[in-house]
Structures are given as C-alpha cells and as structure tokens.
PDB file of N, CA and C in Angstrom:
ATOM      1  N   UNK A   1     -26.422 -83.612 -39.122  1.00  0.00           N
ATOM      2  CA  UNK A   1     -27.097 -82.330 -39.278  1.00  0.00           C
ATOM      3  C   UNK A   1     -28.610 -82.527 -39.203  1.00  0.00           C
ATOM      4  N   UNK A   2     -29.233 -83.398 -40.043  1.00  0.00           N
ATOM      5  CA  UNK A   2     -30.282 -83.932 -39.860  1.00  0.00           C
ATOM      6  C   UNK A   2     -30.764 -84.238 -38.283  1.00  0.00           C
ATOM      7  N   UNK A   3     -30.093 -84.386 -37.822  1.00  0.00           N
ATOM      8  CA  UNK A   3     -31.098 -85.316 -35.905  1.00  0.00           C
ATOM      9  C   UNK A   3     -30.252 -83.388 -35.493  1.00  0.00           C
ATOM     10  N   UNK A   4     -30.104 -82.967 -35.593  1.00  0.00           N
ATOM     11  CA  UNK A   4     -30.158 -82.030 -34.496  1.00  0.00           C
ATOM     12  C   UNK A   4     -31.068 -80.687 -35.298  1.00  0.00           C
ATOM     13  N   UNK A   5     -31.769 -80.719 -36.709  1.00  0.00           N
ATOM     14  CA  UNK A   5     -32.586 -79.492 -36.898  1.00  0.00           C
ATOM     15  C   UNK A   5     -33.931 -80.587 -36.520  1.00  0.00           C
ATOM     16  N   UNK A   6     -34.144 -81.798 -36.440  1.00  0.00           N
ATOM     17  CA  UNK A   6     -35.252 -82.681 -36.011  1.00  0.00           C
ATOM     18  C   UNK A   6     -35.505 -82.290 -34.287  1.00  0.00           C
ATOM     19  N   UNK A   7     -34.463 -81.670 -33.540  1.00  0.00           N
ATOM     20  CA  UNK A   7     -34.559 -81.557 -32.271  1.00  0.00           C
ATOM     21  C   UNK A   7     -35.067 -80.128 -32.147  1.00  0.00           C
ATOM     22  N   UNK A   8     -34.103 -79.323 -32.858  1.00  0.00           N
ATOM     23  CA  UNK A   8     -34.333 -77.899 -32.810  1.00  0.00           C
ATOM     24  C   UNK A   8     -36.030 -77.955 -32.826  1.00  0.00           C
ATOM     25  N   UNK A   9     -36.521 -78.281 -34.221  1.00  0.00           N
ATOM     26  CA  UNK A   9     -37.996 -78.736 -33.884  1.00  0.00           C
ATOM     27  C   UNK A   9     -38.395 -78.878 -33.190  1.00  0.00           C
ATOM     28  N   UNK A  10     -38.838 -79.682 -32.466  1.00  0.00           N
ATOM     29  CA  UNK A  10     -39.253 -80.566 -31.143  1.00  0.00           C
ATOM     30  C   UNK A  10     -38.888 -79.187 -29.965  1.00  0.00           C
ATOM     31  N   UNK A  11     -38.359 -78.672 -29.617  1.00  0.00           N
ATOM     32  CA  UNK A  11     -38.231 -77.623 -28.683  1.00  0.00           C
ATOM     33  C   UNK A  11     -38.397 -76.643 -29.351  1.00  0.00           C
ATOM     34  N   UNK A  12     -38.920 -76.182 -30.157  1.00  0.00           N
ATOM     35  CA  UNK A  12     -39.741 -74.849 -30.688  1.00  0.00           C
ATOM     36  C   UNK A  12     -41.108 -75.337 -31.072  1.00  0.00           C
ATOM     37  N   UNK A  13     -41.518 -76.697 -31.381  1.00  0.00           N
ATOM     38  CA  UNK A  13     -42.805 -77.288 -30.550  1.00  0.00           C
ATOM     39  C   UNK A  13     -43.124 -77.006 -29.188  1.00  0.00           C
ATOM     40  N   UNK A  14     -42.271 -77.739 -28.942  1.00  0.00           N
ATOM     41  CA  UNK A  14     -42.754 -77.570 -26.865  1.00  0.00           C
ATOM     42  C   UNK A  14     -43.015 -76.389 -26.564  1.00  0.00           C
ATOM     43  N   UNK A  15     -41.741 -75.429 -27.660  1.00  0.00           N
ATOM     44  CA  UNK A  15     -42.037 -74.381 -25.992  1.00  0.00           C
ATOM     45  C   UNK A  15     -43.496 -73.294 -26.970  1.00  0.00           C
ATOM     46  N   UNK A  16     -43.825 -73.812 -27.965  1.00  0.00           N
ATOM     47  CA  UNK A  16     -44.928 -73.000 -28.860  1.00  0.00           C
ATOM     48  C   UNK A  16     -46.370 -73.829 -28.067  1.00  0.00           C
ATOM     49  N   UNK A  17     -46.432 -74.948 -27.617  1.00  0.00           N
ATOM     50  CA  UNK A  17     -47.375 -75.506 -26.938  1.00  0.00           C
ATOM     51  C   UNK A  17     -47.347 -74.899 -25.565  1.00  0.00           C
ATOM     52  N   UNK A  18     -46.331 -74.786 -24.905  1.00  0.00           N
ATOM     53  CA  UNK A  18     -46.079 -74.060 -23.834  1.00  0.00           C
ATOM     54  C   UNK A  18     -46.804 -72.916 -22.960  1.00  0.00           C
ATOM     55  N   UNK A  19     -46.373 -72.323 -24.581  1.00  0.00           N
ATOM     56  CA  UNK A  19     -47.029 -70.756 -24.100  1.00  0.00           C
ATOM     57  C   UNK A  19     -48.769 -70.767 -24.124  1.00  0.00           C
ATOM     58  N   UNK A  20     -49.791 -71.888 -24.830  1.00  0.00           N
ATOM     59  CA  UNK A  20     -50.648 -72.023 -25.181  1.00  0.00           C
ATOM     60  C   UNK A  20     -51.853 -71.576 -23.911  1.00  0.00           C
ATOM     61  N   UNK A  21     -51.174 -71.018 -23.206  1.00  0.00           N
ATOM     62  CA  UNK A  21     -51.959 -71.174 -21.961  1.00  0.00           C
ATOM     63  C   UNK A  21     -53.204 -70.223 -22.082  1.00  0.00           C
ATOM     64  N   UNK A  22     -54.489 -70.810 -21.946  1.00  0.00           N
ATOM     65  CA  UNK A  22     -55.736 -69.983 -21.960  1.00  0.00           C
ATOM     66  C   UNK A  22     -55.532 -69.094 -20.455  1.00  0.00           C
ATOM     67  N   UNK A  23     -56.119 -67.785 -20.439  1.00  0.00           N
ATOM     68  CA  UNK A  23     -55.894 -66.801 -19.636  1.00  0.00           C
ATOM     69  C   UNK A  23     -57.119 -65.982 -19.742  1.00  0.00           C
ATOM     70  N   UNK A  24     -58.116 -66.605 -19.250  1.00  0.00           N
ATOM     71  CA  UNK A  24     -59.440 -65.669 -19.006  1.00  0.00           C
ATOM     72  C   UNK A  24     -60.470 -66.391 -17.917  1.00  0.00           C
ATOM     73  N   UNK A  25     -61.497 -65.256 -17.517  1.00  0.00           N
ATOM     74  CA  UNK A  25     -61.518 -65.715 -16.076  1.00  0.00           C
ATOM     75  C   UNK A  25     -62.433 -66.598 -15.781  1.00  0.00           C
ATOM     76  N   UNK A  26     -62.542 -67.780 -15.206  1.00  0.00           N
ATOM     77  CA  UNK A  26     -63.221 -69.122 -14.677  1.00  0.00           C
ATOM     78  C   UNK A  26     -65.036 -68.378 -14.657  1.00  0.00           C
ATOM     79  N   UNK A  27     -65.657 -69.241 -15.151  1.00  0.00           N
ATOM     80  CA  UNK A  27     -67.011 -69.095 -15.392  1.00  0.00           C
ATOM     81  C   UNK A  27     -67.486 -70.783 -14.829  1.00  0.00           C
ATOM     82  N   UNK A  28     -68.515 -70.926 -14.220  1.00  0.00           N
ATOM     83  CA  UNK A  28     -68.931 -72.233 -14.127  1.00  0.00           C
ATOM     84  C   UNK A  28     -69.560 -72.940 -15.731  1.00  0.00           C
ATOM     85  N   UNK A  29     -69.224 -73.889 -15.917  1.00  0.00           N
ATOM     86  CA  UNK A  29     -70.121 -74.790 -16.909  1.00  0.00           C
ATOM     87  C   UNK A  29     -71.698 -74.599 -17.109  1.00  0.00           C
ATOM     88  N   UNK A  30     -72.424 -74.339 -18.363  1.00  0.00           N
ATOM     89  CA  UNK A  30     -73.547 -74.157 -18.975  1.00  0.00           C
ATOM     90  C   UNK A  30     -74.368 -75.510 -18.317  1.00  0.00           C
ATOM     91  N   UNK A  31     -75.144 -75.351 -17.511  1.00  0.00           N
ATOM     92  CA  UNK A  31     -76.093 -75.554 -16.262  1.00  0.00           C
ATOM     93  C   UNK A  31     -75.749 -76.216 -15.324  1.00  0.00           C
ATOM     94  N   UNK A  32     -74.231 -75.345 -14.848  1.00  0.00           N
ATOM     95  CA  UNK A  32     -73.745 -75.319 -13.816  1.00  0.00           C
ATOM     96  C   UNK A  32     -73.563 -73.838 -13.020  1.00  0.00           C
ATOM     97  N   UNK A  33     -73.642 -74.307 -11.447  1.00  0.00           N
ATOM     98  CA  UNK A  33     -73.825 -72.823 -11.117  1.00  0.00           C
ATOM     99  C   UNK A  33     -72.513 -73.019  -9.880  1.00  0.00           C
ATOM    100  N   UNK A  34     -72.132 -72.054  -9.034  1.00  0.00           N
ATOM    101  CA  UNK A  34     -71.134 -72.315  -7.841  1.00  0.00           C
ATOM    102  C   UNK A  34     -72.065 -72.297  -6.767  1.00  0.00           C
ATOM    103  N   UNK A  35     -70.559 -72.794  -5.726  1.00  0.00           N
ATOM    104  CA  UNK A  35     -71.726 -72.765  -4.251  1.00  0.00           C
ATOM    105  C   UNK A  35     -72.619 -71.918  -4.038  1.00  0.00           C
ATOM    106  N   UNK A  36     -73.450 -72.293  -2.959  1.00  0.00           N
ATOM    107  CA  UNK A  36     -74.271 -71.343  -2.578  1.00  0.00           C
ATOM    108  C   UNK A  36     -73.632 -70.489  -1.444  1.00  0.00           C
ATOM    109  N   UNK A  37     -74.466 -69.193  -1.289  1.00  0.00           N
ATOM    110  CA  UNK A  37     -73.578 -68.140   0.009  1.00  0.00           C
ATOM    111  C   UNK A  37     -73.521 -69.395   1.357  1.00  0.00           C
ATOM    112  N   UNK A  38     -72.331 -69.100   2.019  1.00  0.00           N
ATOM    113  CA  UNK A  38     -72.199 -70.059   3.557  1.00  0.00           C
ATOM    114  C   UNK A  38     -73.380 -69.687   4.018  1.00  0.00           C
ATOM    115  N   UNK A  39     -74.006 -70.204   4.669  1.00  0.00           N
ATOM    116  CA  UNK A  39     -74.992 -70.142   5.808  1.00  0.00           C
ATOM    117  C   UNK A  39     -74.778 -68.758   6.483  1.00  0.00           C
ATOM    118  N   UNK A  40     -75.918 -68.362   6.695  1.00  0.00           N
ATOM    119  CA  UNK A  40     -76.141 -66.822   7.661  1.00  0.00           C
ATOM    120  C   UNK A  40     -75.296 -65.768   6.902  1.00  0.00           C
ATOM    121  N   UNK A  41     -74.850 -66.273   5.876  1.00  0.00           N
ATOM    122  CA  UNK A  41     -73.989 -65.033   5.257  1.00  0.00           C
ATOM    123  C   UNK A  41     -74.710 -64.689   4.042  1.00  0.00           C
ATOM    124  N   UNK A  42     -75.042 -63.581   3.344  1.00  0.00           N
ATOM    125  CA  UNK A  42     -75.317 -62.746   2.162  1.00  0.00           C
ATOM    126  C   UNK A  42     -74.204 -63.017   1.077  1.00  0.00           C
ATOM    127  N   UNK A  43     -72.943 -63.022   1.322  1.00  0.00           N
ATOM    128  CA  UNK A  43     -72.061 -62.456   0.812  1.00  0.00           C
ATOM    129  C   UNK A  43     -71.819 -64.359  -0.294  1.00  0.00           C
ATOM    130  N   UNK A  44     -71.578 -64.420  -1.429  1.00  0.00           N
ATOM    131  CA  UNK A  44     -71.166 -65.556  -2.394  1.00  0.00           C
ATOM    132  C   UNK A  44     -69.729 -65.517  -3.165  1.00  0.00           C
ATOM    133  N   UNK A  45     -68.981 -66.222  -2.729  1.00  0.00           N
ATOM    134  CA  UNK A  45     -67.857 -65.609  -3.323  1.00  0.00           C
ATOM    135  C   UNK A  45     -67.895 -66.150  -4.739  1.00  0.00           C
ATOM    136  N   UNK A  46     -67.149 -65.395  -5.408  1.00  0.00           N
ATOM    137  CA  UNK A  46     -66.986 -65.958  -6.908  1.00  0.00           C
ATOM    138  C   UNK A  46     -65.688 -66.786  -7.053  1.00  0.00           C
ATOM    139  N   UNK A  47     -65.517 -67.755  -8.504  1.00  0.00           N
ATOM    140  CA  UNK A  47     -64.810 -68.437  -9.171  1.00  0.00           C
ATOM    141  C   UNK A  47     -63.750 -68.064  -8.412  1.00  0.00           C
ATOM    142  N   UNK A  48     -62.643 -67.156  -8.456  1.00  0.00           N
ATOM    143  CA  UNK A  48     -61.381 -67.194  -8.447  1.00  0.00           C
ATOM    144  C   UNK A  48     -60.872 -66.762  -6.918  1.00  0.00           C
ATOM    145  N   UNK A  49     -62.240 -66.139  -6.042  1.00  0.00           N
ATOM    146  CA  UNK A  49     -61.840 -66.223  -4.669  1.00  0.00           C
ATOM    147  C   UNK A  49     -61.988 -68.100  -3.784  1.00  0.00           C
ATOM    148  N   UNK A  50     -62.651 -68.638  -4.729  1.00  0.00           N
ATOM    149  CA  UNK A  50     -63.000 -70.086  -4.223  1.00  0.00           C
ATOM    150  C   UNK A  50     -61.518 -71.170  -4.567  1.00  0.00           C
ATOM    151  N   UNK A  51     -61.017 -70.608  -5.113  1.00  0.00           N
ATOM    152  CA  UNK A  51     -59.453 -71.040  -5.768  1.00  0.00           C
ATOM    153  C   UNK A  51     -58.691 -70.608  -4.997  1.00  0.00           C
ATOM    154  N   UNK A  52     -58.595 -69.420  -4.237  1.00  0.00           N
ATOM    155  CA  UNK A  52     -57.619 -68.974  -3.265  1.00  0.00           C
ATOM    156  C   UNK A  52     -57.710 -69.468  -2.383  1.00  0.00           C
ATOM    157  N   UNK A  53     -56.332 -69.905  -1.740  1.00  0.00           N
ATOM    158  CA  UNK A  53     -56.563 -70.919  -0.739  1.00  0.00           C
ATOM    159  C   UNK A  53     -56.766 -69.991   0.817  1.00  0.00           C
ATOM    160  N   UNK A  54     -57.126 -70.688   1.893  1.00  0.00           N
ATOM    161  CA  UNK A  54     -57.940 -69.580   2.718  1.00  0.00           C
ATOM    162  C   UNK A  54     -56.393 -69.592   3.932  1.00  0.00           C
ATOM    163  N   UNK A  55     -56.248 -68.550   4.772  1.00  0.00           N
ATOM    164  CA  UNK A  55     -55.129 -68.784   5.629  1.00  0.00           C
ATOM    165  C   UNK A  55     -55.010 -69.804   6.198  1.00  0.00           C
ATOM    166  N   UNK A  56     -56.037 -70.304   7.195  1.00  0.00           N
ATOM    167  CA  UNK A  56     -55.799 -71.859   7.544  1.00  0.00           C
ATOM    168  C   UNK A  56     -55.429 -72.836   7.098  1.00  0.00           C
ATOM    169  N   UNK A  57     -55.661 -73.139   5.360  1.00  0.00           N
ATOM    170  CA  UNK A  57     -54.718 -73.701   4.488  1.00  0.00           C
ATOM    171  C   UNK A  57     -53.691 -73.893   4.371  1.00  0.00           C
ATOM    172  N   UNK A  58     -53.326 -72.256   4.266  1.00  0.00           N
ATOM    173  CA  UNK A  58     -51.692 -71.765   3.679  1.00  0.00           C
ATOM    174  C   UNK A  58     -50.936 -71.068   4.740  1.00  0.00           C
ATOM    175  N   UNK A  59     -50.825 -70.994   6.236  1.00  0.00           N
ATOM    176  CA  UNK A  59     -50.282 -69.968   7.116  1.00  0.00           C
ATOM    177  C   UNK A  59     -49.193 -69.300   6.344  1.00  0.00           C
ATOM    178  N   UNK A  60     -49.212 -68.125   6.671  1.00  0.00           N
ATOM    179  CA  UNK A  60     -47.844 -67.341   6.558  1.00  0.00           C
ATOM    180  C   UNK A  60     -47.096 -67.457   8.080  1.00  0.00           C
ATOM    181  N   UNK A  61     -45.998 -67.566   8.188  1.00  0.00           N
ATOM    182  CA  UNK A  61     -45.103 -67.780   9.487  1.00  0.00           C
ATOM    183  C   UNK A  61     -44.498 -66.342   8.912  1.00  0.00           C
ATOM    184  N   UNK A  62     -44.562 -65.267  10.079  1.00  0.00           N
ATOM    185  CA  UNK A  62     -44.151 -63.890  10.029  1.00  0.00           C
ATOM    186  C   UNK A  62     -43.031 -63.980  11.106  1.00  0.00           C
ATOM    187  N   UNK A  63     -42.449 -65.113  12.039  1.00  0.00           N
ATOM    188  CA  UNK A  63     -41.907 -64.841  13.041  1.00  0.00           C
ATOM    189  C   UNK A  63     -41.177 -65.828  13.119  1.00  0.00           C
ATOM    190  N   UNK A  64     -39.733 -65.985  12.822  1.00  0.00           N
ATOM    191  CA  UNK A  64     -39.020 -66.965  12.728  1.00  0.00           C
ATOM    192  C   UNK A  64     -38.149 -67.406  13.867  1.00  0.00           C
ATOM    193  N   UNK A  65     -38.108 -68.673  14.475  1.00  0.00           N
ATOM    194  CA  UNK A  65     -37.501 -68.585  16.122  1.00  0.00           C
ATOM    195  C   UNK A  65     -36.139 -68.038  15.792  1.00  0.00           C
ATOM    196  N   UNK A  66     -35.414 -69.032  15.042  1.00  0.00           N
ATOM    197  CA  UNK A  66     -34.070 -68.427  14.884  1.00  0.00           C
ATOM    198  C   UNK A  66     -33.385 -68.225  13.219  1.00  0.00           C
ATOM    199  N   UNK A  67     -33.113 -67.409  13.802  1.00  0.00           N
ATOM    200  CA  UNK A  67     -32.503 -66.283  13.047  1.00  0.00           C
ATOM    201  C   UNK A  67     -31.437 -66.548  12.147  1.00  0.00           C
ATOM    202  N   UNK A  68     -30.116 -67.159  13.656  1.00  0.00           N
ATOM    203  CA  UNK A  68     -28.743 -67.739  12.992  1.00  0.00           C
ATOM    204  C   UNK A  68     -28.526 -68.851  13.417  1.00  0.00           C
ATOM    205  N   UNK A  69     -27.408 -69.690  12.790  1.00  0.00           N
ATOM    206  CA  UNK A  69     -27.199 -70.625  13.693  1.00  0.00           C
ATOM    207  C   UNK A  69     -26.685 -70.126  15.147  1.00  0.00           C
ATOM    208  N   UNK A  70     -27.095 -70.964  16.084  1.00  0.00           N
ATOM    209  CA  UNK A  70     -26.604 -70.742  17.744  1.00  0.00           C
ATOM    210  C   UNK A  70     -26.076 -72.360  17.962  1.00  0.00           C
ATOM    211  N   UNK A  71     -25.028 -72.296  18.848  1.00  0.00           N
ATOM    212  CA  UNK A  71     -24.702 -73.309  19.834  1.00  0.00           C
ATOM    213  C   UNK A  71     -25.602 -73.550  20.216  1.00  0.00           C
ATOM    214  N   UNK A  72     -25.867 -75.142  20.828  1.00  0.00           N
ATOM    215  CA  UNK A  72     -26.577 -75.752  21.660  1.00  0.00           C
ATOM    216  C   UNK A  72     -26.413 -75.722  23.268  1.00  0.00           C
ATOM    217  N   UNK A  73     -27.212 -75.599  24.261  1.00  0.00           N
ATOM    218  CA  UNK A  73     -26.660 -75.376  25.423  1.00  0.00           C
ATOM    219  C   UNK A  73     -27.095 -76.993  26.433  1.00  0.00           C
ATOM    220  N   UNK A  74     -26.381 -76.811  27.211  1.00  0.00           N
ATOM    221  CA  UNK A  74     -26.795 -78.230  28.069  1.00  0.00           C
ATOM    222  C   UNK A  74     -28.452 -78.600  27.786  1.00  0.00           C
ATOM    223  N   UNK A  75     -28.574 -79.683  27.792  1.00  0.00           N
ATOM    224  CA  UNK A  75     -29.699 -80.471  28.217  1.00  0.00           C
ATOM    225  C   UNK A  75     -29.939 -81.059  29.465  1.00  0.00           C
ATOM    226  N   UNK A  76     -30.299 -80.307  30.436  1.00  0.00           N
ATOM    227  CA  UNK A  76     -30.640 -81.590  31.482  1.00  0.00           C
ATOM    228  C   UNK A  76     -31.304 -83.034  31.615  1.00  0.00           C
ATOM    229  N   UNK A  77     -31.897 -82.688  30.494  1.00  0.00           N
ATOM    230  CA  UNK A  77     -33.024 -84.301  30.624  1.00  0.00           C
ATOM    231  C   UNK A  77     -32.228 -84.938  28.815  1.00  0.00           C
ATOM    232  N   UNK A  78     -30.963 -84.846  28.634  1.00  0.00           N
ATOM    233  CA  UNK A  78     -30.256 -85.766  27.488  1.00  0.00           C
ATOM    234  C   UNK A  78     -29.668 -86.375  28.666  1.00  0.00           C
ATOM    235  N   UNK A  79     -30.397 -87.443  29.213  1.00  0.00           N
ATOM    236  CA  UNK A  79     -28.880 -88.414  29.811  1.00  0.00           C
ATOM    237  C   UNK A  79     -29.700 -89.429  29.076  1.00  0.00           C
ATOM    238  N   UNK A  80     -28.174 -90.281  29.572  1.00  0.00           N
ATOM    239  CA  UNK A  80     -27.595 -91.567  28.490  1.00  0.00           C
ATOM    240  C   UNK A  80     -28.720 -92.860  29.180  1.00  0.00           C
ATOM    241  N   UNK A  81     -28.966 -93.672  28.279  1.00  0.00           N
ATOM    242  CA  UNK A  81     -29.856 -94.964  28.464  1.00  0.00           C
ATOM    243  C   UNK A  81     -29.847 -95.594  29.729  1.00  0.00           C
ATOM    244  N   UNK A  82     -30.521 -95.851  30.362  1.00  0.00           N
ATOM    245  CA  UNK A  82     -30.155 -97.528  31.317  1.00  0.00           C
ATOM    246  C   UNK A  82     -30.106 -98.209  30.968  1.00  0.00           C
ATOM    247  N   UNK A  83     -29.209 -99.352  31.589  1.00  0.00           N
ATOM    248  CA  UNK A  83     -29.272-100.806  31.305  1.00  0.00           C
ATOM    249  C   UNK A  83     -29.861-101.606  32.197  1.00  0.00           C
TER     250      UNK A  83
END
C-alpha cells in the first residue's frame, strides 16, 4: 500500500510541474533589444513574429500527387543488369 500512494505522489507531482507553464508574451532581456528592421524595410517585426517560422522553412504541400494507391505501369528503362 505504501509504494503505490508513494507513486500516486510522484504523478500528481509531475503532472502539477507540468502544468507550470509560464504563458505571457516574449519581451527581450533588460539591455537587450531585437533585430534591427531588414534593410530597405521600415517595417521591425516583433518577438513572436521572429519565432514563426517563415514559409520557406515550413512549406505547406496543398497538392498531393496521389491520392490512392494505383498499380504500377510498365517501366521501359527497368531492364535487368548486364553481365
């Protein structure tokens, strides 16, 4: 009885550390500042757009070749080895 309310513990630890998660929004460090605007641009993005990863990163594929499985059809150029 003892080793299993010692466990029960231990996983109402974990999952109480778990939830501990700080949730407020990214500020740079006290005499720290973020990038500067890109070149020729005005525009500076902040903290949490610099975290998003940019499409070239991450593509989305919107167009999938296939669909279902299909049979395979001849290969002309699968021939077999020389010797």
């Amino acid at each position: 009885m003892r080793h299993g309310s010692r466990t029960a513990l231990v996983i109402v630890v974990a999952l109480a550390l778990a939830g501990c998660g700080n949730r407020r929004p990214l500020k740079p460090l006290t005499g720290h500042e973020l990038p500067r605007a890109p070149y020729g641009s005005g525009y500076r993005p902040n903290a949490d757009q610099l975290l998003k990863p940019q499409v070239e990163a991450k593509p989305e594929r919107n167009v999938d070749v296939r669909v279902r499985s299909e049979e395979r059809g001849d290969d002309p150029f699968d021939l077999p080895p020389e010797n």
